[in-house]
Protein backbone atom coordinates (compact mmCIF):
# COMPACT_ATOMS: atom_id res chain seq x y z
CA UNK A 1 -1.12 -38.91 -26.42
CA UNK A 2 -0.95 -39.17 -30.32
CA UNK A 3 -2.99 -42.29 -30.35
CA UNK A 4 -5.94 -40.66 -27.96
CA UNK A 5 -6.08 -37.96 -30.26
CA UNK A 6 -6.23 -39.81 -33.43
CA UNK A 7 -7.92 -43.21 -33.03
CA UNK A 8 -11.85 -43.77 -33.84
CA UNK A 9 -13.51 -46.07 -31.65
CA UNK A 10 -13.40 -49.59 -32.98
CA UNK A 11 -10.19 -48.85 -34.90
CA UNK A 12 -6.86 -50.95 -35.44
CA UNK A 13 -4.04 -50.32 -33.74
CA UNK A 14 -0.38 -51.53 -35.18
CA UNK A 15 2.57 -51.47 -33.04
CA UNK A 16 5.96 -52.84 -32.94
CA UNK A 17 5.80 -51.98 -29.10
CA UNK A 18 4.80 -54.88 -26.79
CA UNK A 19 4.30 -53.11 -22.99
CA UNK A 20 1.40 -53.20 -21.22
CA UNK A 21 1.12 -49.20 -21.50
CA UNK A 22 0.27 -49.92 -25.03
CA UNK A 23 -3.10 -52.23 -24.11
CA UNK A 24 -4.12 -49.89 -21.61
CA UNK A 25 -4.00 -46.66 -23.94
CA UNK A 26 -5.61 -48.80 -26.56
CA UNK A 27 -8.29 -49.85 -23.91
CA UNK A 28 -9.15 -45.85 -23.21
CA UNK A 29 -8.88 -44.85 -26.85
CA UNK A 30 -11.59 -48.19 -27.26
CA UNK A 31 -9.46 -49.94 -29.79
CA UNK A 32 -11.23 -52.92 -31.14
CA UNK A 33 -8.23 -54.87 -31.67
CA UNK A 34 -3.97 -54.20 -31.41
CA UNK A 35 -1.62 -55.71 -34.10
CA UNK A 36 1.97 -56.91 -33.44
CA UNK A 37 4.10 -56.26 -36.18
CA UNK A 38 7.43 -57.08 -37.40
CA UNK A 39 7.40 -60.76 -35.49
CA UNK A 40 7.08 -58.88 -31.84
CA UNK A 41 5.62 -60.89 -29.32
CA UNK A 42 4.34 -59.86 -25.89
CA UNK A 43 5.31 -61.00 -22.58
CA UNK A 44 2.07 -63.50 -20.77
CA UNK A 45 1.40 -60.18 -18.93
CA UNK A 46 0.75 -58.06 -21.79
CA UNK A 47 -1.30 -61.21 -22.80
CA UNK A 48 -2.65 -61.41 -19.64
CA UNK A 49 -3.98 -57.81 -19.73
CA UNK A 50 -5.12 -58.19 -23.10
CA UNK A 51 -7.63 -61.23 -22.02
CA UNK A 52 -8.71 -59.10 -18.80
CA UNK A 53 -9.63 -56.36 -21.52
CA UNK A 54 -11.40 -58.31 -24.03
CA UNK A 55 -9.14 -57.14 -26.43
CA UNK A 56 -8.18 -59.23 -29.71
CA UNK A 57 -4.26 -59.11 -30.22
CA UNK A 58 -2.71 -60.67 -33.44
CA UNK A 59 0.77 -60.95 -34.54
CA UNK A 60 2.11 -60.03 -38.02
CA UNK A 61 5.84 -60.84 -39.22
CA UNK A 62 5.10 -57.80 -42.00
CA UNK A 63 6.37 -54.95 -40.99
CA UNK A 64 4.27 -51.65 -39.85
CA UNK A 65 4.50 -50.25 -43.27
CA UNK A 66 3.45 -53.72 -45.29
CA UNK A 67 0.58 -54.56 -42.46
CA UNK A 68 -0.43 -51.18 -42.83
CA UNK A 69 -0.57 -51.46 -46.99
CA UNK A 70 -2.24 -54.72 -46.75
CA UNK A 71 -4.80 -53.97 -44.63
CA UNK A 72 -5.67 -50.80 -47.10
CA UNK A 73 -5.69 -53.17 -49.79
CA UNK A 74 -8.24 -55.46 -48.30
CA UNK A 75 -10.90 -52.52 -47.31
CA UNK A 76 -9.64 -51.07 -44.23
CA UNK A 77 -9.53 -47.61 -44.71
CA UNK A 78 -8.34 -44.17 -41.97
CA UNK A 79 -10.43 -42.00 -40.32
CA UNK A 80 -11.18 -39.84 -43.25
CA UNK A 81 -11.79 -43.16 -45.38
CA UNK A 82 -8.36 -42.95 -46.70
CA UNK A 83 -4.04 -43.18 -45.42
């Protein structure tokens, strides 16, 4: 419920949880893309889901806290332009 009420459309979402419930709240909150973080990688349903979505998943071995930082650092800001 947390991520409906804060995610922007087209936003990033990072997770260290791999279940298909994450893809499909990320598919109703119109995430443009989910990040796997600390070296978690999804069962070939999540992925399977993911491809019947359209929807971009990478993996990260940084943790939440790092990916997060780095993708500040490189221009990707919150919803109010700043974390």
């Amino acid at each position: 419920a947390d991520i409906l009420s804060a995610v922007a459309k087209g936003a990033a979402l990072l997770t260290g949880l791999t279940t298909e419930h994450v893809l499909r709240t990320a598919k109703v909150a119109d995430v443009a893309v989910v990040i796997f973080v600390r070296g978690k990688k999804p069962d070939e349903p999540v992925l399977e889901l993911a491809r019947s979505y359209n929807l971009p998943v990478l993996l990260t071995e940084y943790s939440l806290f790092v990916a997060s930082g780095r993708l500040y650092l490189n221009g990707l800001r919150g919803l109010d332009g700043s974390w």
